[in-house]
N, C-alpha and C. Protein backbone atom coordinates (compact mmCIF):
# COMPACT_ATOMS: atom_id res chain seq x y z
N UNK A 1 -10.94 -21.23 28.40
CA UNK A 1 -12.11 -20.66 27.81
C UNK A 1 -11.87 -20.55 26.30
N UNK A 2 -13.25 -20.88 25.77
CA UNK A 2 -12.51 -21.10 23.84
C UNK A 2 -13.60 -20.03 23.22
N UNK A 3 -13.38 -19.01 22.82
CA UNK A 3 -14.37 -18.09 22.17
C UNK A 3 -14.81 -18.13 20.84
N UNK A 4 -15.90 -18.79 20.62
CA UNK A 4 -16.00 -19.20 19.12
C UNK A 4 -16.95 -18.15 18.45
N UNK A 5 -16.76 -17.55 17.18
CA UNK A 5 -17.53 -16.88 16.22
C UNK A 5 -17.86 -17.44 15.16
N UNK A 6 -17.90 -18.52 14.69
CA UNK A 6 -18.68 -19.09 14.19
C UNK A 6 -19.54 -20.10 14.72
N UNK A 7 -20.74 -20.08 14.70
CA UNK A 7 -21.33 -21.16 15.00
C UNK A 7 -22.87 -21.43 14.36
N UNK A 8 -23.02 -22.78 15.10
CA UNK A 8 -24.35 -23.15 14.25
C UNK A 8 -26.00 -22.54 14.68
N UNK A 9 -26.97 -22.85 14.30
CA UNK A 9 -27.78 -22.49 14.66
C UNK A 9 -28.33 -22.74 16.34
N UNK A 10 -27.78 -23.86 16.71
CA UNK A 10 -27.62 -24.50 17.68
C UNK A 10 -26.74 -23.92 18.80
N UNK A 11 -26.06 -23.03 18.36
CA UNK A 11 -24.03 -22.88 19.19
C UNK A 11 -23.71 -23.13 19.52
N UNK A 12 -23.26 -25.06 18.28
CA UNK A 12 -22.32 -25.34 18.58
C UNK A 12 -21.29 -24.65 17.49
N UNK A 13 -19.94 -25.57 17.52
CA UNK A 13 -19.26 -24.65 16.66
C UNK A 13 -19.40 -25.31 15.21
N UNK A 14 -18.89 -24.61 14.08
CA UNK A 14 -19.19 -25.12 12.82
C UNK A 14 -17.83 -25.33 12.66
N UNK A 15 -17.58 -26.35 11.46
CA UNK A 15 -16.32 -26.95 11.20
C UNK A 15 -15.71 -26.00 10.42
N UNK A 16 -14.42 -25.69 10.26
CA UNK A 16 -13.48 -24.70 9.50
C UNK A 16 -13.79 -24.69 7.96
N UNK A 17 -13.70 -25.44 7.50
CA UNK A 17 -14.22 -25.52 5.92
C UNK A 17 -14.89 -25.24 5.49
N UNK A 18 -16.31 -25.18 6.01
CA UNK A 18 -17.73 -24.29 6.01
C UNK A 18 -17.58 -23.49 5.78
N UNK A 19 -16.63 -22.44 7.04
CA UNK A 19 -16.36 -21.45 7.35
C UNK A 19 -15.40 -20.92 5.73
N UNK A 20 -14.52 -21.44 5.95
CA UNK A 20 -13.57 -20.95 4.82
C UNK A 20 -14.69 -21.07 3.06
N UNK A 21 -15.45 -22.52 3.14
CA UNK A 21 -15.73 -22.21 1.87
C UNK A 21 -16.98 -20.86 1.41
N UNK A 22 -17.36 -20.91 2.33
CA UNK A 22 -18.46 -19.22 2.49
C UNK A 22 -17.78 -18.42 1.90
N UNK A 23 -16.52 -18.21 2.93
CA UNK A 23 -15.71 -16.89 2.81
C UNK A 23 -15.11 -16.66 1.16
N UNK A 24 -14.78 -18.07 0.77
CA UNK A 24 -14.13 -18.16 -0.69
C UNK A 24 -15.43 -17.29 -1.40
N UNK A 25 -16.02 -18.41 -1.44
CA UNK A 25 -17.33 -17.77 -2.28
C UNK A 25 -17.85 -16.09 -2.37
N UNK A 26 -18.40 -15.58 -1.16
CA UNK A 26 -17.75 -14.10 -1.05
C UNK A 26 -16.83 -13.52 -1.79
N UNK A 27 -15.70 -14.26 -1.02
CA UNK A 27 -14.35 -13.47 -1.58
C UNK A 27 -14.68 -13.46 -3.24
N UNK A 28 -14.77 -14.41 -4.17
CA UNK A 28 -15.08 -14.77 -5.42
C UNK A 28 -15.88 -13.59 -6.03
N UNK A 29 -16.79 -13.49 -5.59
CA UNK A 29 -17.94 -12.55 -5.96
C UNK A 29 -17.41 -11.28 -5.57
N UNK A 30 -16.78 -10.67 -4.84
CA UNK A 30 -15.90 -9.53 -4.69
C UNK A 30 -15.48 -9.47 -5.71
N UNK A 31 -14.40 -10.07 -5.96
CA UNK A 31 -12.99 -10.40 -6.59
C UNK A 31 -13.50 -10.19 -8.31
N UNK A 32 -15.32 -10.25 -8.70
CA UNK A 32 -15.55 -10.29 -10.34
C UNK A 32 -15.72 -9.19 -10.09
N UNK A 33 -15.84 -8.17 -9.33
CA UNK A 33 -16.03 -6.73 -9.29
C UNK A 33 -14.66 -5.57 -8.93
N UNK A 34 -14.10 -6.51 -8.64
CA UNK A 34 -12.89 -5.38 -7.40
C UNK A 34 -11.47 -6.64 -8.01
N UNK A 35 -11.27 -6.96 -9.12
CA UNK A 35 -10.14 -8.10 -9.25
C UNK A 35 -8.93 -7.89 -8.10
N UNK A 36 -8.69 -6.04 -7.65
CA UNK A 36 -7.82 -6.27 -6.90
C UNK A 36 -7.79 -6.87 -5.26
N UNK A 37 -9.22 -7.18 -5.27
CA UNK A 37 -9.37 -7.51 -3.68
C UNK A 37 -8.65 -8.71 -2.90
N UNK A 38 -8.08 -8.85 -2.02
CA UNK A 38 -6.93 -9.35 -2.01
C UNK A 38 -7.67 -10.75 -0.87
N UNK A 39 -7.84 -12.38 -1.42
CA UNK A 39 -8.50 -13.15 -0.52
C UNK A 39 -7.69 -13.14 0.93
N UNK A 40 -8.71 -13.49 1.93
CA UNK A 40 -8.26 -13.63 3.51
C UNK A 40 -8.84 -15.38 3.81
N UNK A 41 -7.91 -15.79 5.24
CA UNK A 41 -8.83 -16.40 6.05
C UNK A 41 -9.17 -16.46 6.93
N UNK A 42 -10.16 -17.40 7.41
CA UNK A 42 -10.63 -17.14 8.95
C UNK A 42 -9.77 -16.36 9.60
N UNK A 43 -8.43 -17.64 9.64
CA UNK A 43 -7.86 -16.51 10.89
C UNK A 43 -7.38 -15.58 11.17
N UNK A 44 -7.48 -14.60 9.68
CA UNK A 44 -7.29 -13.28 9.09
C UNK A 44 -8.18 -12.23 10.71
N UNK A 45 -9.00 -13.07 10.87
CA UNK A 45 -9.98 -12.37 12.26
C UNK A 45 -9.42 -12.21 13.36
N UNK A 46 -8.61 -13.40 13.83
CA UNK A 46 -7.74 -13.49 14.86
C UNK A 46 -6.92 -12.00 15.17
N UNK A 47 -6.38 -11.84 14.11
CA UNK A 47 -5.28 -10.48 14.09
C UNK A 47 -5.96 -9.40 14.36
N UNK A 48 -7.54 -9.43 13.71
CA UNK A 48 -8.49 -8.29 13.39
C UNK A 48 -8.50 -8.15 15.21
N UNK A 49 -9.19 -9.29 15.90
CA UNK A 49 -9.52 -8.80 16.91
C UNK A 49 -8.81 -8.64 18.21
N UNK A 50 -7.23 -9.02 17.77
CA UNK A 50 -6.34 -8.90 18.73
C UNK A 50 -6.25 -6.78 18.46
N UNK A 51 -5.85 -6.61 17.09
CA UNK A 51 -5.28 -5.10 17.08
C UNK A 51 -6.47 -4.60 17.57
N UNK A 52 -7.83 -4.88 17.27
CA UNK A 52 -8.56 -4.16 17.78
C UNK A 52 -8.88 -3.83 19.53
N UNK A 53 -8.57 -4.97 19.78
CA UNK A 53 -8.56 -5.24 21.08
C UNK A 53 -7.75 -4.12 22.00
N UNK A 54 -6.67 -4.26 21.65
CA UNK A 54 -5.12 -3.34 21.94
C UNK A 54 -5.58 -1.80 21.59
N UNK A 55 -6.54 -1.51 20.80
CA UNK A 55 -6.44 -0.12 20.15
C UNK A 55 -7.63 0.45 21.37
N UNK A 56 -8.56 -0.61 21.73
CA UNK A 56 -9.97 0.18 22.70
C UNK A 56 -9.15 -0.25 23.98
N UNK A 57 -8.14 -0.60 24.51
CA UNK A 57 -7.47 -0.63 25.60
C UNK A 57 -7.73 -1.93 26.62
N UNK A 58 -7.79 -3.25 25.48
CA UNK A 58 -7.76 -4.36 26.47
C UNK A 58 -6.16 -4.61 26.64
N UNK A 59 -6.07 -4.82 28.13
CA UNK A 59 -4.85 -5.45 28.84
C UNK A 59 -4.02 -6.26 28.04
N UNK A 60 -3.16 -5.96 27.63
CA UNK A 60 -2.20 -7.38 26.78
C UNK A 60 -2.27 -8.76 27.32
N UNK A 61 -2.23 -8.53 28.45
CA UNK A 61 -2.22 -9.92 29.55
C UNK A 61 -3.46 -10.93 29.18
N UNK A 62 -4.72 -10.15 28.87
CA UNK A 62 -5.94 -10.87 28.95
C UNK A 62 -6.21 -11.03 27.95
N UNK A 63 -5.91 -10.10 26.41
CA UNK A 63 -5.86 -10.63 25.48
C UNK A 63 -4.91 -11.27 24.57
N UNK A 64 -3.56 -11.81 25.31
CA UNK A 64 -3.17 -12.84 25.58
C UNK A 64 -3.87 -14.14 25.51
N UNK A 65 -4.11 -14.23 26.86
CA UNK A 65 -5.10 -15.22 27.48
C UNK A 65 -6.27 -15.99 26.44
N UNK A 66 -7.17 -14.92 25.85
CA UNK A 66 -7.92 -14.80 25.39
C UNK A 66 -7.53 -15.83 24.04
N UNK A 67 -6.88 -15.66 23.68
CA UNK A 67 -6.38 -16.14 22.43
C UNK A 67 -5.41 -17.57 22.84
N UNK A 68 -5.22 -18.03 23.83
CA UNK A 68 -4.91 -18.79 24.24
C UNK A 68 -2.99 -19.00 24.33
N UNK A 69 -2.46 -17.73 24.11
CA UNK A 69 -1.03 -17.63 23.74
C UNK A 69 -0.38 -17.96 25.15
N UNK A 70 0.96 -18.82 25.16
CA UNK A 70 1.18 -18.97 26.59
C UNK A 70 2.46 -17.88 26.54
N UNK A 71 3.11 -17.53 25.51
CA UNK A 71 3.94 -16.22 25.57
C UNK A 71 2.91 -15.17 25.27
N UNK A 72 3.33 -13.76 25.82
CA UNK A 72 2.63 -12.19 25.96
C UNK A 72 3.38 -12.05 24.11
N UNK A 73 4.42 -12.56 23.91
CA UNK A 73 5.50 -11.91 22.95
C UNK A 73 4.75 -12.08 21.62
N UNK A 74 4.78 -13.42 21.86
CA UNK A 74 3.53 -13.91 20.47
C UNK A 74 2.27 -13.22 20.20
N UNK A 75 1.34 -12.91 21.08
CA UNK A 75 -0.06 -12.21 21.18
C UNK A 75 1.09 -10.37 20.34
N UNK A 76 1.69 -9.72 21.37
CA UNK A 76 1.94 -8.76 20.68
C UNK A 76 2.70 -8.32 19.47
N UNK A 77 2.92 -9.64 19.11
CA UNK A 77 4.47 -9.39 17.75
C UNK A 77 3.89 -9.70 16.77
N UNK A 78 3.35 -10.83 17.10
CA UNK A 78 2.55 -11.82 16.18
C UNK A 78 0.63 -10.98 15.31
N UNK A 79 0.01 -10.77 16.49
CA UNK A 79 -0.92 -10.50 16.32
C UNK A 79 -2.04 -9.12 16.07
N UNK A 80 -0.96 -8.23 16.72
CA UNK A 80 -1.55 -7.07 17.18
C UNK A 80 -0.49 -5.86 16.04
N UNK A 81 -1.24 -5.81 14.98
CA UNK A 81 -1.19 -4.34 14.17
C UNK A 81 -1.07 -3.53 14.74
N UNK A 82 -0.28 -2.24 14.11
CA UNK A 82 -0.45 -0.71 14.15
C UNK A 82 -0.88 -0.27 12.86
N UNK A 83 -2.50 0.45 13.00
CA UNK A 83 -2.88 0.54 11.78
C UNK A 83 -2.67 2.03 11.54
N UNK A 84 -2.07 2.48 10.22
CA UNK A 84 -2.51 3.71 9.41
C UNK A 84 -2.82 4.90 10.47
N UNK A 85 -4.26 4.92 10.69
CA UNK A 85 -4.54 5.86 11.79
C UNK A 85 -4.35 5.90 12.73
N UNK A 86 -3.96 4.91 13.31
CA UNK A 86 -3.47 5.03 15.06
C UNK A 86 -1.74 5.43 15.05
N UNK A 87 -0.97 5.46 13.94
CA UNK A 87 0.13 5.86 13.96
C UNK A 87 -0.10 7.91 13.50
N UNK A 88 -1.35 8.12 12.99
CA UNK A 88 -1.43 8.79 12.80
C UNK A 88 -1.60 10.25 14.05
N UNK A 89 -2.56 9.66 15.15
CA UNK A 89 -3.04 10.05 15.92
C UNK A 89 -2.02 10.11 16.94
N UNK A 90 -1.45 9.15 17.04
CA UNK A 90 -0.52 8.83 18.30
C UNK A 90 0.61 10.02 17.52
N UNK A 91 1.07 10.44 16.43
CA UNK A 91 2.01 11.71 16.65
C UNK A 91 1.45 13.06 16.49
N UNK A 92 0.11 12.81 16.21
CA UNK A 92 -0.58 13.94 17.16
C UNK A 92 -0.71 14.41 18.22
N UNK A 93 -0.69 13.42 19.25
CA UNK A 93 -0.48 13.45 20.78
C UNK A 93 0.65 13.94 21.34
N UNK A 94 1.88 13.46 20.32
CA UNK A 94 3.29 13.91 20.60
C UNK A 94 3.07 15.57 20.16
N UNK A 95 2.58 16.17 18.56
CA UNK A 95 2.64 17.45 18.51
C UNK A 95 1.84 18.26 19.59
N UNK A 96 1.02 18.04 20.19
CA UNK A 96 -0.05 18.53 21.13
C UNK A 96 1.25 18.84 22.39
N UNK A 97 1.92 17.60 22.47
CA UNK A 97 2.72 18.28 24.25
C UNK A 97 3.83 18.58 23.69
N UNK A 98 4.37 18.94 22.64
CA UNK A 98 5.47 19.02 22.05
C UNK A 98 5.38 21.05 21.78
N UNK A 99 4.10 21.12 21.89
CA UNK A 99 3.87 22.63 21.33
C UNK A 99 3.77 23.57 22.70
């Protein structure tokens, strides 16, 4: 199964370069306002929606799968952040049974 987020008006998929030159352009027009904004790419998303994935409680196994990884190790080493607030929260949980 291939999960595509970009696509055409049609849905099929659109070619990567499209994709990336949009994003430049964006990014560009950020970047005369915010110089420090730091450019991404597409598959800057990949990561987005693996950690996110992991944080609302999809199965490692399936979002694995999902992403087409044939190691679990790669999907979780590779892809899946601990962001800022979820390190935050999670030793909240520890002070809560800790008290």
């Amino acid at each position: 199964m291939k999960i595509l987020f970009f696509v055409t008006r049609n849905n099929r998929p659109t070619q990567q370069f499209l994709v990336q030159e949009c994003m430049n352009l964006i990014i560009h027009r950020i970047q005369q306002v915010n110089n420090s904004f730091e450019a991404f790419t597409p598959h800057t998303f990949r990561h987005t929606f693996a950690t996110r994935a992991i944080e609302n409680g999809m199965r490692p196994k399936v979002l694995s799968k999902l992403l087409g990884h044939g190691q679990l190790q790669i999907t979780m080493d590779l892809y899946c952040h601990v962001m800022e607030d979820i390190l935050v929260e999670e030793m909240k949980k520890m002070e809560r049974k800790c008290v």
